[in-house]
PDB file of N, CA and C in Angstrom:
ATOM      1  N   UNK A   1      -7.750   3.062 -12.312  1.00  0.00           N
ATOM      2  CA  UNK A   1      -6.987   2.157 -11.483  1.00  0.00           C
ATOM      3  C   UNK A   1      -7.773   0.836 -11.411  1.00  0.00           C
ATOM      4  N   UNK A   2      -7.291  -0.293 -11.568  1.00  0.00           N
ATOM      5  CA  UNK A   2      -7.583  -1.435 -11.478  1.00  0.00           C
ATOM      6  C   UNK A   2      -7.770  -2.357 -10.000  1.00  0.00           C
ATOM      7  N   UNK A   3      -8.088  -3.240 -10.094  1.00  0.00           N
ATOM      8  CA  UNK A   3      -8.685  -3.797  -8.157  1.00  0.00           C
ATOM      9  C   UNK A   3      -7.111  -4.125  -8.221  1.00  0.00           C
ATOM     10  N   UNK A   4      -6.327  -4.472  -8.388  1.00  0.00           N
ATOM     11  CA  UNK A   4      -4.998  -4.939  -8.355  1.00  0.00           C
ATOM     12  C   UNK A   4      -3.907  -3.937  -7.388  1.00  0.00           C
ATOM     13  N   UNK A   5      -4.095  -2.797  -8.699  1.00  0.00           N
ATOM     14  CA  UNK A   5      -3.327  -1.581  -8.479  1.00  0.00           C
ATOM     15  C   UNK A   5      -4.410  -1.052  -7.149  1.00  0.00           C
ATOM     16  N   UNK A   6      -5.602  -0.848  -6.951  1.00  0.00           N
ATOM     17  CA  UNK A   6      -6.029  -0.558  -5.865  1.00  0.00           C
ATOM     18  C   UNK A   6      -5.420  -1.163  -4.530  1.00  0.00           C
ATOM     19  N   UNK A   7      -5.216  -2.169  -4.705  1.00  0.00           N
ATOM     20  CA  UNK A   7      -5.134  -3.013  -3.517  1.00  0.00           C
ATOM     21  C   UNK A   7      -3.444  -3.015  -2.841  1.00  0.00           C
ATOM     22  N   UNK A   8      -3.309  -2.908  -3.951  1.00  0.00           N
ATOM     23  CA  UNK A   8      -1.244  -3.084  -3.690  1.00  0.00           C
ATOM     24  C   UNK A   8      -1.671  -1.487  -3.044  1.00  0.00           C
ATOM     25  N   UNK A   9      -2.030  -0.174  -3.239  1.00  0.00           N
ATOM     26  CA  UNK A   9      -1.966   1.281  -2.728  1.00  0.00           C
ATOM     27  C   UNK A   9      -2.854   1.188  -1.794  1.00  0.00           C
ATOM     28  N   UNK A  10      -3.908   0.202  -1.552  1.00  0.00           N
ATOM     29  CA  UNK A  10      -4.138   0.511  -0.087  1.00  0.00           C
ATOM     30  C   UNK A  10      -3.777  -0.033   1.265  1.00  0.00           C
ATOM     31  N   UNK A  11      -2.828  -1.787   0.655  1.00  0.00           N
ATOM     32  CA  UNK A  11      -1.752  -2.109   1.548  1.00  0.00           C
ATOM     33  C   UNK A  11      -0.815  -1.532   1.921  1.00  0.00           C
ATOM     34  N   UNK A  12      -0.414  -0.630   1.262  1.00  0.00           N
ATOM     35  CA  UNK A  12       1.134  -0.193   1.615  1.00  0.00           C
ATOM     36  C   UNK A  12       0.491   1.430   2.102  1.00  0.00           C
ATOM     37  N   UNK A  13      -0.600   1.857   1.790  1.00  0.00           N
ATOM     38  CA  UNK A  13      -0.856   3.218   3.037  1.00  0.00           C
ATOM     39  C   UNK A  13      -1.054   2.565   3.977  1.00  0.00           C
ATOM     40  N   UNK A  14      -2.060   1.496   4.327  1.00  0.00           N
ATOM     41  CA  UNK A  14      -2.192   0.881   5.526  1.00  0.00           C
ATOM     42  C   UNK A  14      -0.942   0.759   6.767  1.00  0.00           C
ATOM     43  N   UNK A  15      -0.194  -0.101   5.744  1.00  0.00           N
ATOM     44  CA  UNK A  15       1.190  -0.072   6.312  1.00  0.00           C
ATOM     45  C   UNK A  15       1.993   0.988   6.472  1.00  0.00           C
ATOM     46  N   UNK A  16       1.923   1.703   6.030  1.00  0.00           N
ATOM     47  CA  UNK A  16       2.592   3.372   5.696  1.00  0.00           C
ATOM     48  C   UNK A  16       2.215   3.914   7.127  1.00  0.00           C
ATOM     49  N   UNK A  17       1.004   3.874   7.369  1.00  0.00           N
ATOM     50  CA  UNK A  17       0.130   5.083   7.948  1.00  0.00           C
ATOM     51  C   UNK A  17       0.671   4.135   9.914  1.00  0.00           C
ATOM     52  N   UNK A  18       1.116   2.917  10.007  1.00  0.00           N
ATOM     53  CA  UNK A  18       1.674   2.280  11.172  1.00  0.00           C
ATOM     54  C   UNK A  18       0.596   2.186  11.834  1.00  0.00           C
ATOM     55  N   UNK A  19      -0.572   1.865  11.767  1.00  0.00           N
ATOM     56  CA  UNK A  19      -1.259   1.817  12.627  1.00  0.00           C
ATOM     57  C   UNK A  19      -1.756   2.660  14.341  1.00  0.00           C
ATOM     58  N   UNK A  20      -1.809   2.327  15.212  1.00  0.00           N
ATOM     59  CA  UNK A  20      -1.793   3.251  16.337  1.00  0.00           C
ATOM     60  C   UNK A  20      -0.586   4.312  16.076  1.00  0.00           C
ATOM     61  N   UNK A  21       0.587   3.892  15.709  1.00  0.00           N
ATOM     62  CA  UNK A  21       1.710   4.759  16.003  1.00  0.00           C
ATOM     63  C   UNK A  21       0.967   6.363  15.040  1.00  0.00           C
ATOM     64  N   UNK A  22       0.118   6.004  13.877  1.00  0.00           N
ATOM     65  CA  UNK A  22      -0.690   7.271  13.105  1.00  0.00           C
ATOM     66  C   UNK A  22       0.616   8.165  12.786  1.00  0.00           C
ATOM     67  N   UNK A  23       1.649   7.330  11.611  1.00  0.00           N
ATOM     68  CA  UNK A  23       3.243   8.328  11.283  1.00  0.00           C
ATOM     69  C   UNK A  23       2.224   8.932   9.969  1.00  0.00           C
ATOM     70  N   UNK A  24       1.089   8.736   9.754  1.00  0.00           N
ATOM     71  CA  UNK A  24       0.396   9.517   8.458  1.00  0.00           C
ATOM     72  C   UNK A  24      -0.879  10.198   8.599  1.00  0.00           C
ATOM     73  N   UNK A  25      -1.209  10.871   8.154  1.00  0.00           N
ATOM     74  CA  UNK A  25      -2.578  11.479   8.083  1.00  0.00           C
ATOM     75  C   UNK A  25      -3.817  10.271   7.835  1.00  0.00           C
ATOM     76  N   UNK A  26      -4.685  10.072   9.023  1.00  0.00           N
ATOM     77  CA  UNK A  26      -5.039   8.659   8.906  1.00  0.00           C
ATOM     78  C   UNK A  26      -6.456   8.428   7.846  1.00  0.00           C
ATOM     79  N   UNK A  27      -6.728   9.747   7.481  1.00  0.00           N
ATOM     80  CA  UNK A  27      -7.557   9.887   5.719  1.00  0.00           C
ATOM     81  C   UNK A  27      -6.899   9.059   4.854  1.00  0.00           C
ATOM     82  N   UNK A  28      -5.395   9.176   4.718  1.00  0.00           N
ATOM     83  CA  UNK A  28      -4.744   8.238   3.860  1.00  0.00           C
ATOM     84  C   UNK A  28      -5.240   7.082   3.566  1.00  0.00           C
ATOM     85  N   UNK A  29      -4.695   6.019   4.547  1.00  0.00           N
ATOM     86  CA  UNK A  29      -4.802   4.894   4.399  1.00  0.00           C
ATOM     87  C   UNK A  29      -6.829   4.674   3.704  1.00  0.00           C
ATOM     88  N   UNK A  30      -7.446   5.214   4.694  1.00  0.00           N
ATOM     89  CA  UNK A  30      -8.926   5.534   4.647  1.00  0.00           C
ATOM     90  C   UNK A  30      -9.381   5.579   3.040  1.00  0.00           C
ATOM     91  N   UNK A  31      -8.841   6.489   2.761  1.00  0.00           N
ATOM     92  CA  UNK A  31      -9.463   6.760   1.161  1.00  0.00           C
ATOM     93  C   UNK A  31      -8.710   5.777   0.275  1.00  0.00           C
ATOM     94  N   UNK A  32      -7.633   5.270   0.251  1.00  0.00           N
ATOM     95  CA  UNK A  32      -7.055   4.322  -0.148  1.00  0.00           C
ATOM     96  C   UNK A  32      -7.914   3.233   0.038  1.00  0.00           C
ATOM     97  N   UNK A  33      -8.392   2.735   0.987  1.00  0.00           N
ATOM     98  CA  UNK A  33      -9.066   1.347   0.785  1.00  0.00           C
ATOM     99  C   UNK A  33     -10.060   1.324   0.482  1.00  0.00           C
ATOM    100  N   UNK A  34     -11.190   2.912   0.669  1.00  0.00           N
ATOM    101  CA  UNK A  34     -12.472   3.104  -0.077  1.00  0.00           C
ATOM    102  C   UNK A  34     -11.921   2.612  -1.547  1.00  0.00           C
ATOM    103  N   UNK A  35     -11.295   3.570  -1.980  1.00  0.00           N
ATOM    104  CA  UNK A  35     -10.835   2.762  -3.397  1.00  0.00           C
ATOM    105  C   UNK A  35     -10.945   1.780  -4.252  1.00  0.00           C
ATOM    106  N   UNK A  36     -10.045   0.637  -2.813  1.00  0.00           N
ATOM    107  CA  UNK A  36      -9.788  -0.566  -3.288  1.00  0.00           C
ATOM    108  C   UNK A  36     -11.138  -1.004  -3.064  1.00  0.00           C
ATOM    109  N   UNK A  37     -12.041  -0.697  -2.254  1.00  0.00           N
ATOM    110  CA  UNK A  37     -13.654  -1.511  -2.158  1.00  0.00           C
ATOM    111  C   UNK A  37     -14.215  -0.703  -3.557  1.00  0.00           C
ATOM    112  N   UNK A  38     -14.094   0.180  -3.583  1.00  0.00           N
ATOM    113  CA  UNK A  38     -14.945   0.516  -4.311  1.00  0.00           C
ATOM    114  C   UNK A  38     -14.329  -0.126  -6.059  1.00  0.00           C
ATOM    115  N   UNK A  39     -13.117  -0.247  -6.153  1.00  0.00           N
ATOM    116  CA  UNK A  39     -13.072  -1.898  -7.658  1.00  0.00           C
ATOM    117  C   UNK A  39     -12.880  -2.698  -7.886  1.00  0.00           C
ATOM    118  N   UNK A  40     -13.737  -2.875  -5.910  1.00  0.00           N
ATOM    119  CA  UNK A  40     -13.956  -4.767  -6.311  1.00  0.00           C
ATOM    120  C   UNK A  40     -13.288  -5.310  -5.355  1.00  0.00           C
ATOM    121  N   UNK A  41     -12.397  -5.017  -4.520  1.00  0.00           N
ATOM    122  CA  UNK A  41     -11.394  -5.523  -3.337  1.00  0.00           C
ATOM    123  C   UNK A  41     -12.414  -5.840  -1.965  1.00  0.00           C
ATOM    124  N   UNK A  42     -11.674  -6.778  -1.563  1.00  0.00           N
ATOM    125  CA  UNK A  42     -12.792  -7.426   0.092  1.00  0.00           C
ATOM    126  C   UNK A  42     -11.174  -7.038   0.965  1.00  0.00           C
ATOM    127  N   UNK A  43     -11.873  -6.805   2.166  1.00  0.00           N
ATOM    128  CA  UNK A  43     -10.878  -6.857   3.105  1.00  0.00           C
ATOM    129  C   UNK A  43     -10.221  -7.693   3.324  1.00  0.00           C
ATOM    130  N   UNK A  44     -10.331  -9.054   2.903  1.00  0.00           N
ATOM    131  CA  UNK A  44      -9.465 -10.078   2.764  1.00  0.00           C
ATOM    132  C   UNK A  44      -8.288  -9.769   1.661  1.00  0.00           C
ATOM    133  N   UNK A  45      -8.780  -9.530   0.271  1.00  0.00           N
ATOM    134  CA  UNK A  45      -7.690  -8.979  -0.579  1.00  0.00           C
ATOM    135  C   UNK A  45      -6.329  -7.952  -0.195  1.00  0.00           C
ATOM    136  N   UNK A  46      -7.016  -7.048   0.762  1.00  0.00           N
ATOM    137  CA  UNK A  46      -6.383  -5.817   1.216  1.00  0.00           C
ATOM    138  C   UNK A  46      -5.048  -6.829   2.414  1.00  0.00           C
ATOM    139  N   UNK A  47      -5.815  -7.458   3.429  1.00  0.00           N
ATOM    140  CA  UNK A  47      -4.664  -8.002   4.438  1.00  0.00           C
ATOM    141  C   UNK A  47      -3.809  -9.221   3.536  1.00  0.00           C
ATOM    142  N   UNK A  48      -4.248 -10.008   2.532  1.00  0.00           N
ATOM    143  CA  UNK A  48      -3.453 -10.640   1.748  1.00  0.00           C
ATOM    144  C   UNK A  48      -2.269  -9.917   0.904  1.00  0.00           C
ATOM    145  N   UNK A  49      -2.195  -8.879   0.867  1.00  0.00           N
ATOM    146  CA  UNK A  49      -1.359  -7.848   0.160  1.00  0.00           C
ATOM    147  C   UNK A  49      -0.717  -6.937   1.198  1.00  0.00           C
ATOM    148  N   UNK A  50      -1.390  -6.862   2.283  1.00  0.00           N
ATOM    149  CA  UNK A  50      -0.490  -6.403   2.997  1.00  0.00           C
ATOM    150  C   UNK A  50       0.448  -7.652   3.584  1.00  0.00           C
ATOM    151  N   UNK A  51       0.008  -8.536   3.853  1.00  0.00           N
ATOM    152  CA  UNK A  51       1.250  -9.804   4.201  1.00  0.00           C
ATOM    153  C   UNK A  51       1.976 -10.071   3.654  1.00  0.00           C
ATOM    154  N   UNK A  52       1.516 -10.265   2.162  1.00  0.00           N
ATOM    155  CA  UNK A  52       2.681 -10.089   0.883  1.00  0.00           C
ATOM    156  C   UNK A  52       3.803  -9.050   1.089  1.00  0.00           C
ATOM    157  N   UNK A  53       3.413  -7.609   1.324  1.00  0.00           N
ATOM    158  CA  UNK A  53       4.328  -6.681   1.177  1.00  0.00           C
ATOM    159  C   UNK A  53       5.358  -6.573   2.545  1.00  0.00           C
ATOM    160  N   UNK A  54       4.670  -6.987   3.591  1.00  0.00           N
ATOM    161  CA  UNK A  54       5.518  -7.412   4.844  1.00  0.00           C
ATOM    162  C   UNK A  54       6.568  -7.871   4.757  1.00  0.00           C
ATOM    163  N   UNK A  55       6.481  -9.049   3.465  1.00  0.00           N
ATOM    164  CA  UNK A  55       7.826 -10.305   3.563  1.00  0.00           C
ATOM    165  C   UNK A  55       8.799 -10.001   2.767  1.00  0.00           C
ATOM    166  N   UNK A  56       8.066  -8.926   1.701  1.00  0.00           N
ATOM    167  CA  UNK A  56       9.169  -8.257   0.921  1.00  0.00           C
ATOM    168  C   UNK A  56       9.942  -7.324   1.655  1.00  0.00           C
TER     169      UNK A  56
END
């Protein structure tokens, strides 16, 4: 998986997982963004992609 493809799958568990509301197993989102750090993604990348996917 690429920092790209990382990042688009750990925005949308993020978003998935609703935050406080916790509609997911909250490992999800979790290991999803280890992921995305771990090829290369900053937490900035991650909330830029999640804002992106918001507007869609």
């Amino acid at each position: 998986m690429d920092k790209h493809e990382a990042v688009r799958e750990a925005a949308a568990a993020v978003l998935e997982h609703g935050g406080p509301e916790c509609r997911t197993d909250p490992r999800d989102p979790l290991g999803a963004m280890g992921r995305a750090y771990d090829a290369g993604a900053t937490s900035d990348d991650i909330h830029a992609e999640m804002a992106r996917q918001r507007q869609s």
